[in-house]
C-alpha atoms as a PDB file:
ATOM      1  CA  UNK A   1     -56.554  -5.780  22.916  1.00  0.00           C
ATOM      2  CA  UNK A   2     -54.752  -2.562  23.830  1.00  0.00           C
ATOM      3  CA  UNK A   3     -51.039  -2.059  23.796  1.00  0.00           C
ATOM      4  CA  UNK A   4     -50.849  -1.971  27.887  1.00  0.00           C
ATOM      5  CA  UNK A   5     -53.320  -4.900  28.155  1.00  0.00           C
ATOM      6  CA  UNK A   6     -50.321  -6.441  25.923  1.00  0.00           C
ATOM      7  CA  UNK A   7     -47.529  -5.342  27.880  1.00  0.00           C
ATOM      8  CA  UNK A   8     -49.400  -6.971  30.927  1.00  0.00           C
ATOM      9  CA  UNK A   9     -49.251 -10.307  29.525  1.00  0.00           C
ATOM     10  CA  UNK A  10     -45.094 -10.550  28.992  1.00  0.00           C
ATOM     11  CA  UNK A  11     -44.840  -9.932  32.407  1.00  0.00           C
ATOM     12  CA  UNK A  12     -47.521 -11.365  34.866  1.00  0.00           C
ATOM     13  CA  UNK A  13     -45.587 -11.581  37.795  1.00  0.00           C
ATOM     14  CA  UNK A  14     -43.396  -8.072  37.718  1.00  0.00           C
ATOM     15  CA  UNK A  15     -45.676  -5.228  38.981  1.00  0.00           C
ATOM     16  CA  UNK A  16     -43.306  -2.602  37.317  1.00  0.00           C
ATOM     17  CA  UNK A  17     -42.863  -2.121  33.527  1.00  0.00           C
ATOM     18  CA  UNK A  18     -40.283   0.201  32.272  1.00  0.00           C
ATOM     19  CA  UNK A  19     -41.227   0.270  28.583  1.00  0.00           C
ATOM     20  CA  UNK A  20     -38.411   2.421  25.827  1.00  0.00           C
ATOM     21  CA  UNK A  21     -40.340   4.102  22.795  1.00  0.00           C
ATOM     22  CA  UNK A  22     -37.341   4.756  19.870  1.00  0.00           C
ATOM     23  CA  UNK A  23     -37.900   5.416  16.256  1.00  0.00           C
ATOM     24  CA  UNK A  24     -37.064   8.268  14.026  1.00  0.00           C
ATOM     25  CA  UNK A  25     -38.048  11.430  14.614  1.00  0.00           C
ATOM     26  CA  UNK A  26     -42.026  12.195  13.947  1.00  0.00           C
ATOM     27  CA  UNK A  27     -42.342   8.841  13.930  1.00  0.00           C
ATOM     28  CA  UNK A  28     -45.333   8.991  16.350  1.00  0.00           C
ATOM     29  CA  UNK A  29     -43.919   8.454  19.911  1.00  0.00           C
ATOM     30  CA  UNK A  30     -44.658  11.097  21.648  1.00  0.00           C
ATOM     31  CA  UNK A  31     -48.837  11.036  19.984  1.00  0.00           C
ATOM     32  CA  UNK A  32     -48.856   7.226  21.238  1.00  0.00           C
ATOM     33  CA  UNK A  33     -47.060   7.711  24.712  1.00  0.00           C
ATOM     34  CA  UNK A  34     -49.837  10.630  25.262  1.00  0.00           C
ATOM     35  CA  UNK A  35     -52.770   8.733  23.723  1.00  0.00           C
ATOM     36  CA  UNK A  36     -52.268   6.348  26.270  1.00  0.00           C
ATOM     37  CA  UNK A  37     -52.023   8.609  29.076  1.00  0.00           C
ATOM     38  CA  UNK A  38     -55.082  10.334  27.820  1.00  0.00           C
ATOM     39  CA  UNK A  39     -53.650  13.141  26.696  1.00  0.00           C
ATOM     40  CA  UNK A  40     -54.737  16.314  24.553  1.00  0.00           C
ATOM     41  CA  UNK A  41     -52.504  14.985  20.825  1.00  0.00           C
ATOM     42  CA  UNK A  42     -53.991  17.932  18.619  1.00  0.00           C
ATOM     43  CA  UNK A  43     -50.081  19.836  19.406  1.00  0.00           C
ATOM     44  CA  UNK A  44     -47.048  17.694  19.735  1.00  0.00           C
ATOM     45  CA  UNK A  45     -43.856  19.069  20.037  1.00  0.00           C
ATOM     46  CA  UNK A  46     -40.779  17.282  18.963  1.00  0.00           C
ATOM     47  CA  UNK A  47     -39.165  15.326  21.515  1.00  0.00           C
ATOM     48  CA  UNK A  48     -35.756  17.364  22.682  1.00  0.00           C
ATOM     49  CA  UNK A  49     -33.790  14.718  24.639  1.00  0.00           C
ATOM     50  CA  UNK A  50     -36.304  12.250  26.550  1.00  0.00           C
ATOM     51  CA  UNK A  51     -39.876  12.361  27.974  1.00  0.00           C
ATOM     52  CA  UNK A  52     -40.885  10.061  31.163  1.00  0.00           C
ATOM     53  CA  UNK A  53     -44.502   9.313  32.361  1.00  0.00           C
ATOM     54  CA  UNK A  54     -45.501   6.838  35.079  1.00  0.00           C
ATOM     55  CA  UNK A  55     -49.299   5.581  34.839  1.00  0.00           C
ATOM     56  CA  UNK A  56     -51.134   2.893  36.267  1.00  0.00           C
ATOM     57  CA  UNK A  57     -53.119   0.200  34.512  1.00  0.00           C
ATOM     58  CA  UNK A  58     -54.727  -3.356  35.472  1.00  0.00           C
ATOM     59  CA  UNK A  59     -52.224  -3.291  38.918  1.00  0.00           C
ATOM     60  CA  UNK A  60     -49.322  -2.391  36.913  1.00  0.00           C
ATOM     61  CA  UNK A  61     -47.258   0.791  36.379  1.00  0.00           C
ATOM     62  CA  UNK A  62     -45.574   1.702  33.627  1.00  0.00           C
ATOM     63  CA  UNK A  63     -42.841   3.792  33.252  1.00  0.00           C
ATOM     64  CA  UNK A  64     -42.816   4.375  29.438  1.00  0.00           C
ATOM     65  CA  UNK A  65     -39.514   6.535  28.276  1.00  0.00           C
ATOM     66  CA  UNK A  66     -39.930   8.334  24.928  1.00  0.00           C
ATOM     67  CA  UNK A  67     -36.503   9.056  23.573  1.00  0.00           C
ATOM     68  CA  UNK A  68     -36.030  11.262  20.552  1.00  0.00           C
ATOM     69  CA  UNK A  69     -35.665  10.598  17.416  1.00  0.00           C
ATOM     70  CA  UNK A  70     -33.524  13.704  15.549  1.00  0.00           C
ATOM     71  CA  UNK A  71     -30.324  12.107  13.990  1.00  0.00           C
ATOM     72  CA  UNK A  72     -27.805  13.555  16.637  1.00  0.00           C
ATOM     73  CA  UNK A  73     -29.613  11.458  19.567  1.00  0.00           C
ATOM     74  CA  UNK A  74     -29.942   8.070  18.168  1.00  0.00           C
ATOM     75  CA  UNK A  75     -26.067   7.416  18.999  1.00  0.00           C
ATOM     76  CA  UNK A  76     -27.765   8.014  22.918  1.00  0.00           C
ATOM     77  CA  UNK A  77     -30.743   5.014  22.589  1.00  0.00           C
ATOM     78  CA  UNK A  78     -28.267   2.846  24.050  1.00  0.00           C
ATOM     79  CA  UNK A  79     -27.716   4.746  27.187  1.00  0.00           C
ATOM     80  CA  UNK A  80     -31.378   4.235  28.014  1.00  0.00           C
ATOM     81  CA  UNK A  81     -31.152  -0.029  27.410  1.00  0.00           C
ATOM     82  CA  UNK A  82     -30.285  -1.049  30.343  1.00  0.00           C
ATOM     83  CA  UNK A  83     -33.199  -2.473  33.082  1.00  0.00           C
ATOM     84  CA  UNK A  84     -35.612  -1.947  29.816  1.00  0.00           C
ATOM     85  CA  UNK A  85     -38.167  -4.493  29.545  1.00  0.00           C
ATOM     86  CA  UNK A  86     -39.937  -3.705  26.391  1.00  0.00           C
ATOM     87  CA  UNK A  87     -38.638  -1.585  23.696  1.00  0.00           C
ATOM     88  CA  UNK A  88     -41.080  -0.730  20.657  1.00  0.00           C
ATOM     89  CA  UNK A  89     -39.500   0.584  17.651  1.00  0.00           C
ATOM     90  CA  UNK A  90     -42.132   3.271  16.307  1.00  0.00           C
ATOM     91  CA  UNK A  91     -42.644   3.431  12.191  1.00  0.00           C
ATOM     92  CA  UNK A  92     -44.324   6.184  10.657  1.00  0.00           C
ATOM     93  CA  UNK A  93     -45.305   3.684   7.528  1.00  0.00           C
ATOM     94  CA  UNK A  94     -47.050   6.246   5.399  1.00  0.00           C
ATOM     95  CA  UNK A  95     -43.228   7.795   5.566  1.00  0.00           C
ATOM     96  CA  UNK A  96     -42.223   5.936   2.382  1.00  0.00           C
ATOM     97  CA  UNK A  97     -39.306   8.197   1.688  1.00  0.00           C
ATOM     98  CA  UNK A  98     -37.624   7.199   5.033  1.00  0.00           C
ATOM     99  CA  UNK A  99     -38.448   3.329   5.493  1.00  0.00           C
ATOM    100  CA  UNK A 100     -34.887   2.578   4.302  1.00  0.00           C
ATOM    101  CA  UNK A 101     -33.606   4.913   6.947  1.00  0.00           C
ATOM    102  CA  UNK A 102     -35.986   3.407   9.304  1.00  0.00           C
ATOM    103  CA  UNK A 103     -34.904   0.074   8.550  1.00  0.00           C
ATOM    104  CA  UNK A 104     -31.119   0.937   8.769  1.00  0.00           C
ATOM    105  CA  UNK A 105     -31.272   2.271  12.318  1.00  0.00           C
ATOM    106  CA  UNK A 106     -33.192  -0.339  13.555  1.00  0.00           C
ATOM    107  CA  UNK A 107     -30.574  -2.914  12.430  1.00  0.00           C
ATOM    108  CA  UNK A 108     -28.055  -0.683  14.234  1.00  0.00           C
ATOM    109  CA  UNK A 109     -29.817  -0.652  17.121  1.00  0.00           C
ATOM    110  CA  UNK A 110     -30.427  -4.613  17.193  1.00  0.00           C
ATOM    111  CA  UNK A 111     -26.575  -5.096  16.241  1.00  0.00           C
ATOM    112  CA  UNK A 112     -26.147  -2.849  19.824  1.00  0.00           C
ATOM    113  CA  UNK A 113     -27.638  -5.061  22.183  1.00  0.00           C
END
């Protein structure tokens, strides 16, 4: 089952998803937001601020948000909470060195909400 196909099912009477994509930077956000908008992923640029697409699937658009990941924007993720209905915390888990890190800012960011 694809990730969208998934999203679907958490919401089967809302026609509108607006989906937040957060993890640490080259975690892999920006390749999985544009894999699933069938996107060219052989250059990806890291994400300065925020990206937005809109796409359609099954009856349902998505508005997926793809928030940066550099150190000096993670105190913004919580600016982009609010009317959020799925947030998926991106880990790059061949990343060994920065699991810990990974781990740490997730916690912050569950402690936020």
């Amino acid at each position: 089952m694809g990730l969208l196909n998934l999203l679907v099912r958490f919401k089967p009477k809302e026609k509108e998803v607006r989906v937040l994509m957060v993890g640490l930077e080259n975690a892999g956000k920006t390749t999985i937001v544009k894999r699933l908008n069938g996107e060219d992923i052989t250059t990806v640029s890291p994400t300065l601020g925020f990206n937005v697409i809109t796409m359609k699937h099954r009856g349902y658009k998505f508005t997926i948000w793809d928030i940066g990941g550099q150190k000096l924007l993670r105190r913004y993720w919580q600016n982009y909470y609010d009317n959020t209905d799925v947030l998926i915390w991106v880990v790059d888990a061949s990343d060994y060195s920065r699991l810990k890190t990974c781990r740490e800012e997730l916690h912050k960011l569950l402690k936020e909400e």
